[in-house]
C-alpha atoms as a PDB file:
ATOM      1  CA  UNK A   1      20.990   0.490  10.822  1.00  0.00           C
ATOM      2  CA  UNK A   2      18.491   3.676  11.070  1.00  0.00           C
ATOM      3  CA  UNK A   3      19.303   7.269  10.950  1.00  0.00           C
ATOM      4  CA  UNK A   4      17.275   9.879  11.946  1.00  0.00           C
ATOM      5  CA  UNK A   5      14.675  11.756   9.805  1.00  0.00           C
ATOM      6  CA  UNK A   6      15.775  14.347   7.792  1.00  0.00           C
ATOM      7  CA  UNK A   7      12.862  15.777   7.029  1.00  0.00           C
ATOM      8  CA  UNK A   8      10.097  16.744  10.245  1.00  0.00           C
ATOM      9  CA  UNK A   9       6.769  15.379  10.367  1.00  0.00           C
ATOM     10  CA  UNK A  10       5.397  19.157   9.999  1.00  0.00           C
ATOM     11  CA  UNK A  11       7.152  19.345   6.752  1.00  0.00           C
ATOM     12  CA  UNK A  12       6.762  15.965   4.753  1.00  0.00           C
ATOM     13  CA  UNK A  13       4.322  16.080   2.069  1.00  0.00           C
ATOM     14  CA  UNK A  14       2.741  12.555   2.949  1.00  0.00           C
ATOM     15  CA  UNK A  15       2.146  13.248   6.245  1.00  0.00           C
ATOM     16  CA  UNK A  16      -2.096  13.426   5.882  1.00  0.00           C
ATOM     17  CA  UNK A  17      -1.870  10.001   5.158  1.00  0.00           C
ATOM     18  CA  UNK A  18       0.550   9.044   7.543  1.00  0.00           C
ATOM     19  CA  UNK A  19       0.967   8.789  11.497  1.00  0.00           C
ATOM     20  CA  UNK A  20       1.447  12.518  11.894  1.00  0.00           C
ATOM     21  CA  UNK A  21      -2.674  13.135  10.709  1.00  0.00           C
ATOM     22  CA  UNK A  22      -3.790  12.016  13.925  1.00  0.00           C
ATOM     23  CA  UNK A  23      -1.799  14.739  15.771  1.00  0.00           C
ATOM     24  CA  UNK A  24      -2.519  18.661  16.100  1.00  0.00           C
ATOM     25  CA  UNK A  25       0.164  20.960  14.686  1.00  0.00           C
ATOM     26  CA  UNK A  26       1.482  21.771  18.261  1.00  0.00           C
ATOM     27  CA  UNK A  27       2.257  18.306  19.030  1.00  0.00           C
ATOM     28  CA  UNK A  28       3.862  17.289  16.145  1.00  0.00           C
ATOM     29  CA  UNK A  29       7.534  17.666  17.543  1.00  0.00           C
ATOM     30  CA  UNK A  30       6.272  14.516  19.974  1.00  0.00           C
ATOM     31  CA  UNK A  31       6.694  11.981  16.892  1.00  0.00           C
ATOM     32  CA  UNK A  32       9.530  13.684  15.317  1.00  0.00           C
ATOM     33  CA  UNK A  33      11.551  12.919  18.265  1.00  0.00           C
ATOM     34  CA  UNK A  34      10.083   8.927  17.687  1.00  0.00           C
ATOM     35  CA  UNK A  35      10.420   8.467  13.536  1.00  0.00           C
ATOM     36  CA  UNK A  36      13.854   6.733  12.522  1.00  0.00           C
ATOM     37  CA  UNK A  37      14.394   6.979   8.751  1.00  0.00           C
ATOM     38  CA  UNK A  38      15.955   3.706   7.375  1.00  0.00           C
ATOM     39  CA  UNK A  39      18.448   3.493   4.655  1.00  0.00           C
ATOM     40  CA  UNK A  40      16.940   2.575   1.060  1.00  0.00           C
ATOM     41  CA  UNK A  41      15.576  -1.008   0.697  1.00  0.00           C
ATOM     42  CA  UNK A  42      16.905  -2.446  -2.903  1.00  0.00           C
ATOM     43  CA  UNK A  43      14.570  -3.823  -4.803  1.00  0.00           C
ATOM     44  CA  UNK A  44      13.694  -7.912  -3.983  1.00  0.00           C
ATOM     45  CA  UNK A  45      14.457  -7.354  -0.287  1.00  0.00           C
ATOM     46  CA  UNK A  46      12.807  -7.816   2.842  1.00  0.00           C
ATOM     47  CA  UNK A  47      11.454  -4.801   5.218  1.00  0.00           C
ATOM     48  CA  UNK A  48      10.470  -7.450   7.145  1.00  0.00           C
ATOM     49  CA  UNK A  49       9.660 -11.365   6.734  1.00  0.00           C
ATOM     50  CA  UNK A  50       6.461 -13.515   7.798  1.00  0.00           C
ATOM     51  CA  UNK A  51       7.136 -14.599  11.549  1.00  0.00           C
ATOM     52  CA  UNK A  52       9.505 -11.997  12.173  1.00  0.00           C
ATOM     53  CA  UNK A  53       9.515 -10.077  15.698  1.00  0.00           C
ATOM     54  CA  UNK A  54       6.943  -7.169  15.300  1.00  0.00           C
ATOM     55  CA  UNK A  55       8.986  -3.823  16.801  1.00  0.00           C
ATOM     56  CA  UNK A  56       8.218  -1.279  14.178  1.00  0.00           C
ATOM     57  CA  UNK A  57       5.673   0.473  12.597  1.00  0.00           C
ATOM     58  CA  UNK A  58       6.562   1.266   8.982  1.00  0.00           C
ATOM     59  CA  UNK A  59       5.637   4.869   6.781  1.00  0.00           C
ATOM     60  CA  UNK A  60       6.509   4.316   2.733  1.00  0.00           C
ATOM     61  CA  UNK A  61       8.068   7.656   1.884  1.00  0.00           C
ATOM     62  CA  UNK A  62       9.141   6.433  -1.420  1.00  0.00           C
ATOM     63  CA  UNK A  63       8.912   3.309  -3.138  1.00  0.00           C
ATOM     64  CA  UNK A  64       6.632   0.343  -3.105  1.00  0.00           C
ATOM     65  CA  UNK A  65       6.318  -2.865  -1.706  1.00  0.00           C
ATOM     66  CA  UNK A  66       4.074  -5.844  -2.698  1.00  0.00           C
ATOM     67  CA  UNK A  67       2.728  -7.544   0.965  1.00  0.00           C
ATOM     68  CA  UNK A  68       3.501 -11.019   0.906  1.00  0.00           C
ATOM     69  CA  UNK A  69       1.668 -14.280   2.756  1.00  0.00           C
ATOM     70  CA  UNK A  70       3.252 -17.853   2.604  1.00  0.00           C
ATOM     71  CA  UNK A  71       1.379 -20.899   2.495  1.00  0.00           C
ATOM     72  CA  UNK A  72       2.449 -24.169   4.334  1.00  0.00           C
ATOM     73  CA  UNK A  73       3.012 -25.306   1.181  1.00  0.00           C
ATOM     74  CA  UNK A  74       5.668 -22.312   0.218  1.00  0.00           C
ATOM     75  CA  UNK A  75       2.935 -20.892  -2.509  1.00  0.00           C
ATOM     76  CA  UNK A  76       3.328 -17.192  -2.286  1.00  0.00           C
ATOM     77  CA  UNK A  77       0.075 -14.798  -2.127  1.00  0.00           C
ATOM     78  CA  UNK A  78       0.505 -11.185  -2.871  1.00  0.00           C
ATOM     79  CA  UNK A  79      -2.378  -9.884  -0.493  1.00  0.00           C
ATOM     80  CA  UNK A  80      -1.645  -6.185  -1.491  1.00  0.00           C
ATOM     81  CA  UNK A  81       0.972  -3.074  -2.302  1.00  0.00           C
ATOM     82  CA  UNK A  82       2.164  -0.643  -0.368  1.00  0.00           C
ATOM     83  CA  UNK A  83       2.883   2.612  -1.959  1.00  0.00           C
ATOM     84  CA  UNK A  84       4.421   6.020  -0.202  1.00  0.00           C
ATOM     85  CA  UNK A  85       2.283   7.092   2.276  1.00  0.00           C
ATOM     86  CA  UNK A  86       1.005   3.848   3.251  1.00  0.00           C
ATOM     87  CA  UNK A  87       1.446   2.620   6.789  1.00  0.00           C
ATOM     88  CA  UNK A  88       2.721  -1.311   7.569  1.00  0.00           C
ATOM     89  CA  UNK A  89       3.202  -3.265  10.872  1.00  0.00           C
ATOM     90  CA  UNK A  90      -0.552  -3.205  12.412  1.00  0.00           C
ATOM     91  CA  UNK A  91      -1.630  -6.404  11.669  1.00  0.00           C
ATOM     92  CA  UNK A  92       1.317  -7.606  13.940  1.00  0.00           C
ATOM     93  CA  UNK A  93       0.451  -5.990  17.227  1.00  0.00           C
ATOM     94  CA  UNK A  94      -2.050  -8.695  18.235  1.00  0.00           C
ATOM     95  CA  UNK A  95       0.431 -11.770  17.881  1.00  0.00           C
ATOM     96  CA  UNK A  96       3.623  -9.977  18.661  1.00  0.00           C
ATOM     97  CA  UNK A  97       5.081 -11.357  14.856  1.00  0.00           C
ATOM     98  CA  UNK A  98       4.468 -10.328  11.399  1.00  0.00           C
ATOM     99  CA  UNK A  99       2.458 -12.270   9.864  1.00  0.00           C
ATOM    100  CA  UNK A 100       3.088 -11.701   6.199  1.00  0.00           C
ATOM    101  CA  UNK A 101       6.523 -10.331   4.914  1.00  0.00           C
ATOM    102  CA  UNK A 102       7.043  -6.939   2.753  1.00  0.00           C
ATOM    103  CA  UNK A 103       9.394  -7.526   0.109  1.00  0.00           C
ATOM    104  CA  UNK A 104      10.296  -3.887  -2.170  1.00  0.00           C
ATOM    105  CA  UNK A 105       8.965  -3.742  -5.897  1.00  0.00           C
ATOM    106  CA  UNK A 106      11.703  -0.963  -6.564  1.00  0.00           C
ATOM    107  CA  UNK A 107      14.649   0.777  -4.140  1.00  0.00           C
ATOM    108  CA  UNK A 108      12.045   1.968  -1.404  1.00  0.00           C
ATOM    109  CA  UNK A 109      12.489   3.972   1.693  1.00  0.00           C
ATOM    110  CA  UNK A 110      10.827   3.891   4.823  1.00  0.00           C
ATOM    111  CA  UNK A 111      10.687   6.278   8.151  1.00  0.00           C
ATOM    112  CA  UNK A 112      10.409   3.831  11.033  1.00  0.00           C
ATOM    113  CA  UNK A 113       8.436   4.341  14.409  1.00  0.00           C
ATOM    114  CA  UNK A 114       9.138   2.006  17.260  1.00  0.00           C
ATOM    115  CA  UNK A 115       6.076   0.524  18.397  1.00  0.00           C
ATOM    116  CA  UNK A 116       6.303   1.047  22.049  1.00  0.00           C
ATOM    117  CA  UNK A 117       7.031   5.020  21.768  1.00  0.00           C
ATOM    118  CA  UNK A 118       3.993   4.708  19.601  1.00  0.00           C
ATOM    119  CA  UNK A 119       1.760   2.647  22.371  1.00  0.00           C
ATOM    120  CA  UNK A 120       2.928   5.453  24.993  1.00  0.00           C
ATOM    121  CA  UNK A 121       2.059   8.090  22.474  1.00  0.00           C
ATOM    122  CA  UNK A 122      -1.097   6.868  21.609  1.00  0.00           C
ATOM    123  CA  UNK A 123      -2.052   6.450  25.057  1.00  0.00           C
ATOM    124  CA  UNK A 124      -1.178  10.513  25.719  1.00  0.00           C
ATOM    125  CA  UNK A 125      -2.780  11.904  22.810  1.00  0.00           C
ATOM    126  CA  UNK A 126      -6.699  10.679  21.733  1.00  0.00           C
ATOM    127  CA  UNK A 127      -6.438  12.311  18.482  1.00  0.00           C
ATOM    128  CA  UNK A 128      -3.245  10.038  17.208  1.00  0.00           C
ATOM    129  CA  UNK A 129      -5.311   7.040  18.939  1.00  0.00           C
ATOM    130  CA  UNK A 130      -8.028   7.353  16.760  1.00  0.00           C
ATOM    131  CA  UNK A 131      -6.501   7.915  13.626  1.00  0.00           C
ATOM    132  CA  UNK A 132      -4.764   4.428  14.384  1.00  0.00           C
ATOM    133  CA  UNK A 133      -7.991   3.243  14.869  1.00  0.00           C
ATOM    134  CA  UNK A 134      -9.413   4.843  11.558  1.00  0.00           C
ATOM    135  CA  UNK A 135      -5.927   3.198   9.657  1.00  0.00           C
ATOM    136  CA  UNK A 136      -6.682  -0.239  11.235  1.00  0.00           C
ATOM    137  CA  UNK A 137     -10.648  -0.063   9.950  1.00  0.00           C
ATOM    138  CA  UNK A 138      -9.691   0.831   6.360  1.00  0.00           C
ATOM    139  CA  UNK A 139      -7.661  -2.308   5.865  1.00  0.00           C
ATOM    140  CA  UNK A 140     -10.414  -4.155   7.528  1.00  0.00           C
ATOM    141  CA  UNK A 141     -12.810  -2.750   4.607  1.00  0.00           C
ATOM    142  CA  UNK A 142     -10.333  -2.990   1.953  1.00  0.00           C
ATOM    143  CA  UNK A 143      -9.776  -6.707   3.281  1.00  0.00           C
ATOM    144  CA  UNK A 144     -13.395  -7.493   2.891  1.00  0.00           C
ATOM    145  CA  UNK A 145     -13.756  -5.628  -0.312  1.00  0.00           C
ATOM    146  CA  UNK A 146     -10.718  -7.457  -1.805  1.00  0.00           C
ATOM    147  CA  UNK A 147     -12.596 -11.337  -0.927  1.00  0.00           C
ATOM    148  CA  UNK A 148     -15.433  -9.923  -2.652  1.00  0.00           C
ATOM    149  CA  UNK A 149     -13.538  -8.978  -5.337  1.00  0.00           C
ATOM    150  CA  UNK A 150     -11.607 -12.126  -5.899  1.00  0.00           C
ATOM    151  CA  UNK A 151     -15.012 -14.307  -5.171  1.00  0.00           C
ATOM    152  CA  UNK A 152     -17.202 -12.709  -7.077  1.00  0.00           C
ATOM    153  CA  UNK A 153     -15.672 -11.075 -10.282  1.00  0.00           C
ATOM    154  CA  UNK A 154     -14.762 -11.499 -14.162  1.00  0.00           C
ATOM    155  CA  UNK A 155     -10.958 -11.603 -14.460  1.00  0.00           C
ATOM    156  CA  UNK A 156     -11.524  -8.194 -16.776  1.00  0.00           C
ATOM    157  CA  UNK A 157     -13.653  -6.681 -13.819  1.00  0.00           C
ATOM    158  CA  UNK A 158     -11.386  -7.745 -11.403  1.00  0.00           C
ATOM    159  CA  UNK A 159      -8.427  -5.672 -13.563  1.00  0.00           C
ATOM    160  CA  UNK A 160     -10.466  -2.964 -14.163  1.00  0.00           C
ATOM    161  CA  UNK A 161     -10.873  -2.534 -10.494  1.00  0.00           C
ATOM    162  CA  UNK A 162      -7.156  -3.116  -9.624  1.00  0.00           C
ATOM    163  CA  UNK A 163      -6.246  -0.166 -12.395  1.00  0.00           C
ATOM    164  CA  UNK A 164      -9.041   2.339 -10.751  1.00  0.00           C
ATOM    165  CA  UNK A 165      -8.383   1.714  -7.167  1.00  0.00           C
ATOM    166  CA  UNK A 166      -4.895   2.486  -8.497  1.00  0.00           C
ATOM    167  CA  UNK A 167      -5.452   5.613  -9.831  1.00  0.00           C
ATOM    168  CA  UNK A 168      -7.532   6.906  -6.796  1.00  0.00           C
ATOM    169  CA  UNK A 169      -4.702   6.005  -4.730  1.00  0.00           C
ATOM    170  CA  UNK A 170      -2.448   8.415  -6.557  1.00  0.00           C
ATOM    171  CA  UNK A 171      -5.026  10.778  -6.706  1.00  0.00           C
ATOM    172  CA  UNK A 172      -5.442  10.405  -2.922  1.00  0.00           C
ATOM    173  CA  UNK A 173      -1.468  11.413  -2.867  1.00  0.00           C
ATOM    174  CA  UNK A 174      -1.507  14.753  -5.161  1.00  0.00           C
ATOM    175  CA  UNK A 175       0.263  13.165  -7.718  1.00  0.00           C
ATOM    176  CA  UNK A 176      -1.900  12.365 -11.372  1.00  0.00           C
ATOM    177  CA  UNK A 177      -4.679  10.139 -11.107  1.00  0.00           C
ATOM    178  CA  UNK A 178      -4.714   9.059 -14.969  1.00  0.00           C
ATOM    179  CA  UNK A 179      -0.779   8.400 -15.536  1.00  0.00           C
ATOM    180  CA  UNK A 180       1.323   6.862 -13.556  1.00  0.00           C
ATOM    181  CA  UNK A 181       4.114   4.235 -13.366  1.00  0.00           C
ATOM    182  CA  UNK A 182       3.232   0.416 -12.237  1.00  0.00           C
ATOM    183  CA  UNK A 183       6.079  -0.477  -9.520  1.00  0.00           C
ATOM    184  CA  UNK A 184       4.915  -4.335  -9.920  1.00  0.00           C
ATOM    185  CA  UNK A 185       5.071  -6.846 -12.947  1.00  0.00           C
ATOM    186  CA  UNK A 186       2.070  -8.487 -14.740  1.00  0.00           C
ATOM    187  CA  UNK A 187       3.186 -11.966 -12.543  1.00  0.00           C
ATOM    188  CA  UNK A 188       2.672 -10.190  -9.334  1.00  0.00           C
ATOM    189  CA  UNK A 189      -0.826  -8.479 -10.393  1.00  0.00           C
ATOM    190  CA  UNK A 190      -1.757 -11.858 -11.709  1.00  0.00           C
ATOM    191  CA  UNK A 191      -1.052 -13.291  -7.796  1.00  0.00           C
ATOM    192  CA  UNK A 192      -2.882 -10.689  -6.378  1.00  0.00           C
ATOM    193  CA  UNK A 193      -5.586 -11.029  -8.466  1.00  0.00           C
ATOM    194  CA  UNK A 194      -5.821 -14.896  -8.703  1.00  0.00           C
ATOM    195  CA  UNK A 195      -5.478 -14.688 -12.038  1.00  0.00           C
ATOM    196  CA  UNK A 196      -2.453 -15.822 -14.488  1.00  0.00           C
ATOM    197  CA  UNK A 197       0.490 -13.996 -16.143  1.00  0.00           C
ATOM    198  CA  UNK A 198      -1.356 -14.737 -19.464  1.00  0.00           C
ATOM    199  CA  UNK A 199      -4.822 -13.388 -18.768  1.00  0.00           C
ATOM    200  CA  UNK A 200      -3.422 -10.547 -17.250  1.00  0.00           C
ATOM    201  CA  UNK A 201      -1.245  -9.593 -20.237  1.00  0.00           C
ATOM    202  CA  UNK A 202      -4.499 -10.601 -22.772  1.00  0.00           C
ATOM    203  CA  UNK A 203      -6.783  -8.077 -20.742  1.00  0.00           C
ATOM    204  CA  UNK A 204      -3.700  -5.376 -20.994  1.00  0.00           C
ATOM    205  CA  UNK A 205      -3.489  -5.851 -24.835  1.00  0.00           C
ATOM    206  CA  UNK A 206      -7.566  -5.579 -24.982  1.00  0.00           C
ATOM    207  CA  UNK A 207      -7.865  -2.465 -23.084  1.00  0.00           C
ATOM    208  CA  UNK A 208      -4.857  -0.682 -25.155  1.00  0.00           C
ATOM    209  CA  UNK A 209      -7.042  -1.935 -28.333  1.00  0.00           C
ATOM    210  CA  UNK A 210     -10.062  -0.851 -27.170  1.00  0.00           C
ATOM    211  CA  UNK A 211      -8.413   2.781 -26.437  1.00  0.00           C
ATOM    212  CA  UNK A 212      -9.088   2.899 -22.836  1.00  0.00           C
ATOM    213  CA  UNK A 213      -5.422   2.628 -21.593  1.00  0.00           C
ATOM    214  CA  UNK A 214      -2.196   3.061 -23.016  1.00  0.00           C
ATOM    215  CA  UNK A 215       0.700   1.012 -21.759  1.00  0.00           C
ATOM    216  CA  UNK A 216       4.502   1.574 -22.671  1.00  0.00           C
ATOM    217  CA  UNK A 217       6.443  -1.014 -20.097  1.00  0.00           C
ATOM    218  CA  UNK A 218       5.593  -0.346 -17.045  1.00  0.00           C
ATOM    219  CA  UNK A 219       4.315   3.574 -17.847  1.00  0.00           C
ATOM    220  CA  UNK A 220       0.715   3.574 -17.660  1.00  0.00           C
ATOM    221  CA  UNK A 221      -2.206   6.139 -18.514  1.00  0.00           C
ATOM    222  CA  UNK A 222      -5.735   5.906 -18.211  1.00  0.00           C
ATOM    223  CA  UNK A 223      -7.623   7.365 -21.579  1.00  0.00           C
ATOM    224  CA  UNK A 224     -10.847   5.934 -20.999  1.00  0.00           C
ATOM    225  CA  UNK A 225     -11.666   6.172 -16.801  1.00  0.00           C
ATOM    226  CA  UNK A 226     -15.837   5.912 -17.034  1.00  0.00           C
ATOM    227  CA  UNK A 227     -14.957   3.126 -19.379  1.00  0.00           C
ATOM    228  CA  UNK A 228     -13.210   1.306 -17.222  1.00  0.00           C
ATOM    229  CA  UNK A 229     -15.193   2.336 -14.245  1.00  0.00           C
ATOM    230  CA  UNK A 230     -17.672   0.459 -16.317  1.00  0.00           C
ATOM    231  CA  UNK A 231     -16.156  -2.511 -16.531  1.00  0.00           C
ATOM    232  CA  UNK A 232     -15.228  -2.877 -13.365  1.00  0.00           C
ATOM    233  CA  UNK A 233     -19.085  -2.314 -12.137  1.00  0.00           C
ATOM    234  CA  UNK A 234     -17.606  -2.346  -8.444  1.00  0.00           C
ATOM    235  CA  UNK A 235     -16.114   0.040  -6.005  1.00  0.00           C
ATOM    236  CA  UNK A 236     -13.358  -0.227  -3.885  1.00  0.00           C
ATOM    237  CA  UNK A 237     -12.059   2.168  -0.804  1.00  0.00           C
ATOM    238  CA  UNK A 238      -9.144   3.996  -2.588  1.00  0.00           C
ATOM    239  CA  UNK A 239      -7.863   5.166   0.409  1.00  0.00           C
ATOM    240  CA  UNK A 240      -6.860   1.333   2.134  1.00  0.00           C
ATOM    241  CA  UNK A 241      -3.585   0.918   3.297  1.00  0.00           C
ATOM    242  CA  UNK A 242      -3.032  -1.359   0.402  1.00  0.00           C
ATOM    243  CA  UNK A 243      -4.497  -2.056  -2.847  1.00  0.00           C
END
């Protein structure tokens, strides 16, 4: 079931990093008329599943998600997180099917966008075109950055980087850049990651030793950032549609 927005485009406090960037203030009205809202998500459900029909594009106005791709052997790989503000659906306009599922980290709501308004839209309007266009070539980066990443790095340097790119990504929303709550457990950033539970929870412990984080649950802050830019000795596009 979807009910309309509550809350216009014009008025939403995500909406430069959403759908609405690519269109001038005077247009605006033309995706409010397009943007369902969906009820709340609970957490462990599905927005949508691997090799589900694609229909929707999907806005995080609150929430998170952790983006999900199933081997043939039913292994799971976390590929990424959404958080609010980040965008979900594109990588399913070329076969018609999604072809990784979105499962939500915490209750987690969405505005929805039917993807053929969004096709005619797009089609009208050259500015909202190439935003798409920008959205689609930051997960391409981030994509390629992430193999690098995973290929390439010390578990603590791959860490380091998941905790800055992190931060810039809540900087990137308004909100603090050097405190902020982790929506996903030490298992999941171990999957994404390539890493296990155990490492990731040994590298946590070092880093809250060594002064350059502190760590209560799931309540995170950042104490040391040029330290752990340090360690990371790589950097990542902040501003990807997931991290």
């Amino acid at each position: 079931m979807t009910l309309r927005t509550t809350q216009a485009c014009e008025q939403c406090t995500l909406r430069e990093l959403c759908l609405p960037l690519g269109l001038p203030e005077n247009e605006l009205w033309q995706l409010d008329e397009i943007v369902q809202q969906r009820r709340p998500i609970a957490k462990g459900a599905a927005l949508f599943t691997m090799g589900s029909p694609f229909e929707h594009l999907y806005a995080v106005r609150t929430g998170a998600l952790k983006i999900v791709l199933i081997g043939d052997d039913g292994t799971e790989q976390i590929t990424g997180f959404a958080l609010s503000g980040d965008l979900l659906g594109l990588d399913a306009i070329h076969d018609g099917t999604h072809p990784v599922s979105a499962v939500a980290l915490e209750s987690t709501s969405v505005c929805a966008v039917p993807y053929s308004h969004v096709d005619n839209l797009s089609g009208r309007l050259p500015t909202f075109r190439q935003h798409l266009m920008c959205v689609m070539s930051r997960g391409l980066a981030h994509d390629e950055s992430l193999h690098a990443l995973l290929g390439q790095r010390t578990a603590e340097q791959r860490l380091a980087t998941f905790l800055i790119t992190l931060s810039e990504r809540h900087r990137a929303r308004g909100l603090a850049a050097d405190h902020f709550h982790l929506p996903m457990s030490r298992a999941d950033i171990a999957n994404h990651l390539g890493l296990t539970q155990e490492t990731i929870s040994r590298l946590l412990t070092q880093m809250r030793q060594q002064g350059v984080i502190s760590l209560h649950t799931r309540d995170l802050k950042i104490l040391a950032p040029e330290t752990l830019r340090g360690t990371a000795g790589v950097t990542l596009d902040p501003a990807a549609s997931s991290a």
